[in-house]
Structures are given as structure tokens and as C-alpha cells.
PDB file of N, CA and C in Angstrom:
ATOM      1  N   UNK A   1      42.809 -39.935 -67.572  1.00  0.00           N
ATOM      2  CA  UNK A   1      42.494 -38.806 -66.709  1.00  0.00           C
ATOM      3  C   UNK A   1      41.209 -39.051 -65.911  1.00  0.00           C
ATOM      4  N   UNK A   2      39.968 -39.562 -66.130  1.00  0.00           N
ATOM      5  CA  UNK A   2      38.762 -40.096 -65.673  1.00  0.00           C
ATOM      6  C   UNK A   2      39.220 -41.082 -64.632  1.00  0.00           C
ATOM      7  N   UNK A   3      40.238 -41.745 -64.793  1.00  0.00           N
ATOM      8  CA  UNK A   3      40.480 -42.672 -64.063  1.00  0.00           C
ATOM      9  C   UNK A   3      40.457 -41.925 -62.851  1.00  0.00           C
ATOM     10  N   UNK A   4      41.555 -41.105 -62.954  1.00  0.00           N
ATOM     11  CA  UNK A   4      42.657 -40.073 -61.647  1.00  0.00           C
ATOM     12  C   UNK A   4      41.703 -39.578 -61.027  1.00  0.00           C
ATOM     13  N   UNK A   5      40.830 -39.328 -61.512  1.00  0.00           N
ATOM     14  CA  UNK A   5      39.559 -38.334 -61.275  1.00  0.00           C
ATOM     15  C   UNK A   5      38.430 -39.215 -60.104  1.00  0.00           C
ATOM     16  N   UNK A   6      38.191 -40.334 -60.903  1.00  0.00           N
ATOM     17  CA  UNK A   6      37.411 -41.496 -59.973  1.00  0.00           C
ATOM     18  C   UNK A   6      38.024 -41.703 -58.789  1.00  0.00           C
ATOM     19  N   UNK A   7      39.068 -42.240 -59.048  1.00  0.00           N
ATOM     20  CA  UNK A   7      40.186 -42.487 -57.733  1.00  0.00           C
ATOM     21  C   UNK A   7      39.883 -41.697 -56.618  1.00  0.00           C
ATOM     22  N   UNK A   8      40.644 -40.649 -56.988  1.00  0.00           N
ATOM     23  CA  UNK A   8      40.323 -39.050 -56.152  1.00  0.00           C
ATOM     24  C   UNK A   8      39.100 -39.353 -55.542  1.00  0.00           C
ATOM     25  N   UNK A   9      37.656 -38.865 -56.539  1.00  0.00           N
ATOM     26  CA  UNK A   9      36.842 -39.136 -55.327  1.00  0.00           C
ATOM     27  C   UNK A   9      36.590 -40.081 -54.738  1.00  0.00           C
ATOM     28  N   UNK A  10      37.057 -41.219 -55.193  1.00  0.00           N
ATOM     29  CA  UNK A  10      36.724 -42.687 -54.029  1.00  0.00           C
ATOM     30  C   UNK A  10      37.361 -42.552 -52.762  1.00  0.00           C
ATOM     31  N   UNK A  11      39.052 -41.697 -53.188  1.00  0.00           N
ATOM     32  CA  UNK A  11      39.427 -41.269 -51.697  1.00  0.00           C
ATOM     33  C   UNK A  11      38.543 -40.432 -50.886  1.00  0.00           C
ATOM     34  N   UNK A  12      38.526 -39.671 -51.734  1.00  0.00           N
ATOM     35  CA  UNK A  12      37.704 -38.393 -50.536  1.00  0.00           C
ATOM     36  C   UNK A  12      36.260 -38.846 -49.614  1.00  0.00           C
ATOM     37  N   UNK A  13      35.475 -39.990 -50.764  1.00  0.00           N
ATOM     38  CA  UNK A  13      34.493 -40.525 -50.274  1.00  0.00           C
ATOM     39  C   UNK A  13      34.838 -41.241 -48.846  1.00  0.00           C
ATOM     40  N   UNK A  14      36.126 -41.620 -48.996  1.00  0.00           N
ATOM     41  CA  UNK A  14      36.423 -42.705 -48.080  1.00  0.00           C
ATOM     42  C   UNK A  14      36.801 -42.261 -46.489  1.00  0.00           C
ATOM     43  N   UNK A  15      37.648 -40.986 -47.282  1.00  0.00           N
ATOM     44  CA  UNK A  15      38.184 -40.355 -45.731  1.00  0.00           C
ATOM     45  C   UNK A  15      36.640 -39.421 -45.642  1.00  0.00           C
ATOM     46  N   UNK A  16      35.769 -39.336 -46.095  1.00  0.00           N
ATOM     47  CA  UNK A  16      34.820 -38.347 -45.505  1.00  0.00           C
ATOM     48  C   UNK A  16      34.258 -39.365 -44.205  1.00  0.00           C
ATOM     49  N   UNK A  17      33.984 -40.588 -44.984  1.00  0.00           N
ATOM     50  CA  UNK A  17      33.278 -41.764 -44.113  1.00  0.00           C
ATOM     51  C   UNK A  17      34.455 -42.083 -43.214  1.00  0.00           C
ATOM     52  N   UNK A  18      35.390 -42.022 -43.358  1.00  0.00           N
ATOM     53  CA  UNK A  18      36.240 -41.986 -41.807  1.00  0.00           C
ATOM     54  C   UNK A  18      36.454 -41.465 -40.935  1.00  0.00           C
ATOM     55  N   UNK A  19      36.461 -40.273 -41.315  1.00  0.00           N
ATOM     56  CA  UNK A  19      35.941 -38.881 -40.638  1.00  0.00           C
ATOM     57  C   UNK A  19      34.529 -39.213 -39.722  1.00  0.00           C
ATOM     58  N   UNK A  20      33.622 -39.394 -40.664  1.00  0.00           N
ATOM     59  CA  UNK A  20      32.190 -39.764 -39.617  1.00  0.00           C
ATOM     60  C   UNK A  20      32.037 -40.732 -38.577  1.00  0.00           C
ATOM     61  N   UNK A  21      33.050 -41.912 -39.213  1.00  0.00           N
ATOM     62  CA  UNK A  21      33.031 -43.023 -38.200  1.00  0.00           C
ATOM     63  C   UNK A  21      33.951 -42.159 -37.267  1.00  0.00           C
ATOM     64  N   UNK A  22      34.602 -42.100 -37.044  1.00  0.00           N
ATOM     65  CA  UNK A  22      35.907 -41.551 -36.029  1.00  0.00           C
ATOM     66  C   UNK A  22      34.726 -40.736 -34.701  1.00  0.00           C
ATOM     67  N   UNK A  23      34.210 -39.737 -35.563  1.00  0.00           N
ATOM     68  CA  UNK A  23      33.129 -38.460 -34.591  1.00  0.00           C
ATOM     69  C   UNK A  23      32.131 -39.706 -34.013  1.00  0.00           C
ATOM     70  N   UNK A  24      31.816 -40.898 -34.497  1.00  0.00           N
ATOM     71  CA  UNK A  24      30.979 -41.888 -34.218  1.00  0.00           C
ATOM     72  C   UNK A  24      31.157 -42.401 -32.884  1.00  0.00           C
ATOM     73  N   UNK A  25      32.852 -43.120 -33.065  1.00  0.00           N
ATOM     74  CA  UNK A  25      33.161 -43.562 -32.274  1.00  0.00           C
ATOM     75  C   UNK A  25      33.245 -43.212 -30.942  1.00  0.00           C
ATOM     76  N   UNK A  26      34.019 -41.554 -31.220  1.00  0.00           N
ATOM     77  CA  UNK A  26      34.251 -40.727 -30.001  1.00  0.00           C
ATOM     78  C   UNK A  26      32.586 -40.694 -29.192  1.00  0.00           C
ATOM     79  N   UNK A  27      31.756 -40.232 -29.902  1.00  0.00           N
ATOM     80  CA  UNK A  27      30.408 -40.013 -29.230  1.00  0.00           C
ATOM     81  C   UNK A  27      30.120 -40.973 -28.092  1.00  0.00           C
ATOM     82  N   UNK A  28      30.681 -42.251 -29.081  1.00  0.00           N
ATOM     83  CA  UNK A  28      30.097 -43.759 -28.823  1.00  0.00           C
ATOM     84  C   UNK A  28      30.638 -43.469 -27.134  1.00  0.00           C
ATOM     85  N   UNK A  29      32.104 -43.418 -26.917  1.00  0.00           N
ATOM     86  CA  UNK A  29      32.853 -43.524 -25.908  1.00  0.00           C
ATOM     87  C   UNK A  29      32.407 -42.545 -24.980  1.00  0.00           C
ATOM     88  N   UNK A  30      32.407 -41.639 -25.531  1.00  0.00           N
ATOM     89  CA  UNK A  30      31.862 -40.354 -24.572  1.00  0.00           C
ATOM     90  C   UNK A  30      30.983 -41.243 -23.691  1.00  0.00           C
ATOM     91  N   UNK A  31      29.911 -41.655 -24.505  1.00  0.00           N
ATOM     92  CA  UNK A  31      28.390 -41.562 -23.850  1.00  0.00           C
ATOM     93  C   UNK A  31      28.610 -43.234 -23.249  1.00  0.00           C
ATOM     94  N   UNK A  32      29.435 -43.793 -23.816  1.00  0.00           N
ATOM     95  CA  UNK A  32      30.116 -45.275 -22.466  1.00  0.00           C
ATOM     96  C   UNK A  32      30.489 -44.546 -21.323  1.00  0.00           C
ATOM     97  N   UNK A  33      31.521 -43.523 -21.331  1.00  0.00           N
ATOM     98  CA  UNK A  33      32.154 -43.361 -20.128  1.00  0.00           C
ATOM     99  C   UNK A  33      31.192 -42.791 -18.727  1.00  0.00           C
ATOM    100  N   UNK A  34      30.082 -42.005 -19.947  1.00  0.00           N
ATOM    101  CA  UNK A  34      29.371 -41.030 -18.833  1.00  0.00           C
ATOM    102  C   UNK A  34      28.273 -42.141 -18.296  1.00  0.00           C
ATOM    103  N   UNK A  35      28.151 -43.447 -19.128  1.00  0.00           N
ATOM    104  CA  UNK A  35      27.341 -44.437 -18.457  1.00  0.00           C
ATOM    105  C   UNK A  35      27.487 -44.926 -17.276  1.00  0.00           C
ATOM    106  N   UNK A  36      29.283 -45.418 -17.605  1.00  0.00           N
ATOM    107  CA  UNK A  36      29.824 -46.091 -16.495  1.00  0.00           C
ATOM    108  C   UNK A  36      29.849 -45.312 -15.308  1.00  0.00           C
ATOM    109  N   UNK A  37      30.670 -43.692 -15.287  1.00  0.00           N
ATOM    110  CA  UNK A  37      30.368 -43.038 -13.972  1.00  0.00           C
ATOM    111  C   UNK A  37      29.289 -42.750 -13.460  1.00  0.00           C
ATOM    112  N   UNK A  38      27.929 -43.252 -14.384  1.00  0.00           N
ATOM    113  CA  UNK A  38      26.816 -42.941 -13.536  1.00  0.00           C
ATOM    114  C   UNK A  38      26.082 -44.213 -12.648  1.00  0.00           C
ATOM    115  N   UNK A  39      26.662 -45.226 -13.510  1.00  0.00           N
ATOM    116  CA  UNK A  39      26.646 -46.539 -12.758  1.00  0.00           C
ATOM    117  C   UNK A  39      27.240 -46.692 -12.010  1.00  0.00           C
ATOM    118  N   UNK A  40      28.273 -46.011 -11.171  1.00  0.00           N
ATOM    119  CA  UNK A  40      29.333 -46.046 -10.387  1.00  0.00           C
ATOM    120  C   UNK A  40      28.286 -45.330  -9.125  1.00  0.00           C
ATOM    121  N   UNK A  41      28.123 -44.154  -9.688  1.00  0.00           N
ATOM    122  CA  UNK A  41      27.393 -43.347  -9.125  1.00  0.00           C
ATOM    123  C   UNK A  41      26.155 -44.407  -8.062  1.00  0.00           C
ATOM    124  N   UNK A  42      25.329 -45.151  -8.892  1.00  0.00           N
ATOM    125  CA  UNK A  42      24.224 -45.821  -8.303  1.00  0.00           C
ATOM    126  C   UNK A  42      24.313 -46.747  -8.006  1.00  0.00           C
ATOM    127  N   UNK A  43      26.184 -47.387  -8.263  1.00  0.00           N
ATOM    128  CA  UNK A  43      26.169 -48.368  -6.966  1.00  0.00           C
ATOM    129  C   UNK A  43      26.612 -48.352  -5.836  1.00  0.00           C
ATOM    130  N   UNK A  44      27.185 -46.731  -5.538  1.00  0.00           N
ATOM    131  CA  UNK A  44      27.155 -46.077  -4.044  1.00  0.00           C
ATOM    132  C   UNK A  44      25.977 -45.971  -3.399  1.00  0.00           C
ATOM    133  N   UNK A  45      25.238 -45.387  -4.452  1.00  0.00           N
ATOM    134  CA  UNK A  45      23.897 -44.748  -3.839  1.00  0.00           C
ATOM    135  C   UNK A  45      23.344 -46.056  -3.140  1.00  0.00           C
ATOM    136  N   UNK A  46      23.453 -47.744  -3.655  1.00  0.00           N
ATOM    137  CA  UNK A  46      22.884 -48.666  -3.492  1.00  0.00           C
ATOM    138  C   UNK A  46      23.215 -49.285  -2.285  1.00  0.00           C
ATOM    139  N   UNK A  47      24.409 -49.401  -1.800  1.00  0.00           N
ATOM    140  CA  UNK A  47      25.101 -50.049  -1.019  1.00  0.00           C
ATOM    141  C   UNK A  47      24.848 -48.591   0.039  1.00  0.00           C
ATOM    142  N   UNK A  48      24.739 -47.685   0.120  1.00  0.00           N
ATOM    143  CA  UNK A  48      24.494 -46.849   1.295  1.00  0.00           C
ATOM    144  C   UNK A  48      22.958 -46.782   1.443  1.00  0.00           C
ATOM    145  N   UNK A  49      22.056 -47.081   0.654  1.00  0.00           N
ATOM    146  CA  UNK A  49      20.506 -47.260   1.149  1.00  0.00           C
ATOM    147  C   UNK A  49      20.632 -49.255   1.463  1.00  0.00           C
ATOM    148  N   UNK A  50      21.436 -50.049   1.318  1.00  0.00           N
ATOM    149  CA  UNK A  50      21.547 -51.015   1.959  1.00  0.00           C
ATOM    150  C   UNK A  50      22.247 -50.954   3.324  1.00  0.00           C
ATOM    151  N   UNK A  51      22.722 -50.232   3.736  1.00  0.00           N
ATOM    152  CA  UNK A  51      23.542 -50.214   5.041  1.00  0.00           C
ATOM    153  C   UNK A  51      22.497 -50.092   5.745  1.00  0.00           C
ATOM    154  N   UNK A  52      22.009 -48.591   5.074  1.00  0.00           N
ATOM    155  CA  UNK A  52      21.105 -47.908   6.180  1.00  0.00           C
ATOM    156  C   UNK A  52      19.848 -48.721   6.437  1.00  0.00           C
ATOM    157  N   UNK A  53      19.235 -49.457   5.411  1.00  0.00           N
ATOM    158  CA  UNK A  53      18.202 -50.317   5.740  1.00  0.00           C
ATOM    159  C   UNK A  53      18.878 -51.390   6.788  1.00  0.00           C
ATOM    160  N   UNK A  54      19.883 -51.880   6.609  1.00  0.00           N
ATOM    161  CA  UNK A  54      20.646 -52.974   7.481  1.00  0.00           C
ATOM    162  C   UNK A  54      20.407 -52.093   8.712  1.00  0.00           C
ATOM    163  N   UNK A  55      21.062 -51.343   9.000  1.00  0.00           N
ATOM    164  CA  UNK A  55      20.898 -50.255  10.582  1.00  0.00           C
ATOM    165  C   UNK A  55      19.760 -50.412  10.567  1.00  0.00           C
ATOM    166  N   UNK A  56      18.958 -49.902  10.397  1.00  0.00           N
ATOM    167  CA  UNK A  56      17.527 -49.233  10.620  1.00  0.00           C
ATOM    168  C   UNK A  56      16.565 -50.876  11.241  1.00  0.00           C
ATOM    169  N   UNK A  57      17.233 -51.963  10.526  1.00  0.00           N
ATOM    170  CA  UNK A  57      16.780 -53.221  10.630  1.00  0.00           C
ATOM    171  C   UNK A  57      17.182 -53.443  12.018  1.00  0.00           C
ATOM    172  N   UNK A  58      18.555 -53.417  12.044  1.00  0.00           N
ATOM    173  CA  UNK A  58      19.192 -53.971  13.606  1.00  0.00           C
ATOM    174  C   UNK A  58      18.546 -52.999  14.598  1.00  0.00           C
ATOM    175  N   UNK A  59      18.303 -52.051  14.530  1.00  0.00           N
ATOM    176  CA  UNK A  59      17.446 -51.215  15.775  1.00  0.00           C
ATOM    177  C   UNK A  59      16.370 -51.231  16.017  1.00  0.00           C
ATOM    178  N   UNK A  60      15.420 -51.379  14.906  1.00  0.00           N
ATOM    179  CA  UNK A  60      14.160 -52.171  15.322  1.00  0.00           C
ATOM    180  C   UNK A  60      14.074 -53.383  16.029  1.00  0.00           C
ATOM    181  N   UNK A  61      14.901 -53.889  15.472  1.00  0.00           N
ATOM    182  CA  UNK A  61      15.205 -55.376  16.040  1.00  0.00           C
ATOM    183  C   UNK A  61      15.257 -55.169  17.564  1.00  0.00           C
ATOM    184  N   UNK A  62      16.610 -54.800  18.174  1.00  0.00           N
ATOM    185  CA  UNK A  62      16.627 -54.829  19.236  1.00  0.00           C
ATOM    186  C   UNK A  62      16.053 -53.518  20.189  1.00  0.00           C
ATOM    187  N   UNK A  63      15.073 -52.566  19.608  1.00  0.00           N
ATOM    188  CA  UNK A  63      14.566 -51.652  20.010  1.00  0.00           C
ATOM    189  C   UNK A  63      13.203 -51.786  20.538  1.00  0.00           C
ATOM    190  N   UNK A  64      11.912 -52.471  19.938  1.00  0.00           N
ATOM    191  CA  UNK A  64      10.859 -52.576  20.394  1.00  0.00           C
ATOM    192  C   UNK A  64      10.673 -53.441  21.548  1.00  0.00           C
ATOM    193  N   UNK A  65      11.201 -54.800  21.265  1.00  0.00           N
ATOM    194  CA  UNK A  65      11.366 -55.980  21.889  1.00  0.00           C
ATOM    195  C   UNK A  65      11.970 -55.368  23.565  1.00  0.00           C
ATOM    196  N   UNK A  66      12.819 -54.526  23.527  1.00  0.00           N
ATOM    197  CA  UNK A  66      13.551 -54.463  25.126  1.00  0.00           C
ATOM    198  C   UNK A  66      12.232 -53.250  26.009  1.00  0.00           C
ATOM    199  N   UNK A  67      11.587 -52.726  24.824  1.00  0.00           N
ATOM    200  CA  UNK A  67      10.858 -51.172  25.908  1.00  0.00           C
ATOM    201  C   UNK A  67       9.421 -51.873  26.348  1.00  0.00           C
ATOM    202  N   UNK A  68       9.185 -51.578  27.276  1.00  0.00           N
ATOM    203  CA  UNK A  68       7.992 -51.668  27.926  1.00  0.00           C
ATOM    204  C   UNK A  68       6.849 -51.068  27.586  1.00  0.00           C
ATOM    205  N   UNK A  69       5.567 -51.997  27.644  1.00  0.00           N
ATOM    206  CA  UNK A  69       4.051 -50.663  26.802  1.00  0.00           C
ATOM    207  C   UNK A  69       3.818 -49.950  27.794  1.00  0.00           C
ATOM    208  N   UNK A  70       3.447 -48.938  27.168  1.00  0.00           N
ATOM    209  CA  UNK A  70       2.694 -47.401  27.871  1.00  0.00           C
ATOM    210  C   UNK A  70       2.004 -47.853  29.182  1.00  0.00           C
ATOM    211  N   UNK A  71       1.371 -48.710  29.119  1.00  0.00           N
ATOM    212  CA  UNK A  71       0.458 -48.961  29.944  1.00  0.00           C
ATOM    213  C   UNK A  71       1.222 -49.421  31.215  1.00  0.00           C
ATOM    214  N   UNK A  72       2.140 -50.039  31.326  1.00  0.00           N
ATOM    215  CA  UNK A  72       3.036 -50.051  32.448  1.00  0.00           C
ATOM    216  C   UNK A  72       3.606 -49.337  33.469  1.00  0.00           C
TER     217      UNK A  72
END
């Protein structure tokens, strides 16, 4: 009967700790997924403050160089 008894709780021990890992895992994933869409997030943000520096580059470029000084 001690035996049945041990058993028992080694199960219960076991599924409790499976139980925890499981809520573990999920967390784990949660907080991957919300990583990745935020990395997603900042490599829009990245590539549109690279454009705009690219623009902003090409118009300086050909913007100062063509206008004439004040003094003219």
C-alpha cells in the first residue's frame, strides 16, 4: 500500500512540474513572438529613416551646388 501511495505522489509531482513547464513554455513563446513583431516593427522604422536620409542626401547633393550666393 506505501508503495501505491509513493507512486501516486511521484505522479502528481510529475504532472505538477508539467504543468509548470507547459505555463513556461507558453510565456517563453508569448514573449518570442512579441519580440519578433517588435523587431519587425524596427526594421520598418529602419529602412524608412534610411530612405529618408538617402532623399535628404540626394537633395543636398544636387541642391546647394546648382543655387547661386546671396550676394549675386
Amino acid at each position: 500500500m506505501a508503495d501505491i501511495d509513493e507512486v501516486k505522489r511521484q505522479l502528481v509531482d510529475m504532472q505538477t512540474q508539467l504543468a509548470y513547464q507547459e505555463d513556461t513554455v507558453r510565456d517563453l513563446n508569448d514573449a518570442l513572438a512579441s519580440q519578433q513583431q517588435e523587431i519587425l516593427v524596427l526594421r520598418r522604422q529602419l529602412q524608412l529613416l534610411k530612405q529618408r536620409q538617402d532623399e535628404q542626401g540626394a537633395d543636398a547633393a544636387a541642391g546647394p551646388g546648382d543655387e547661386k550666393p546671396p550676394h549675386y
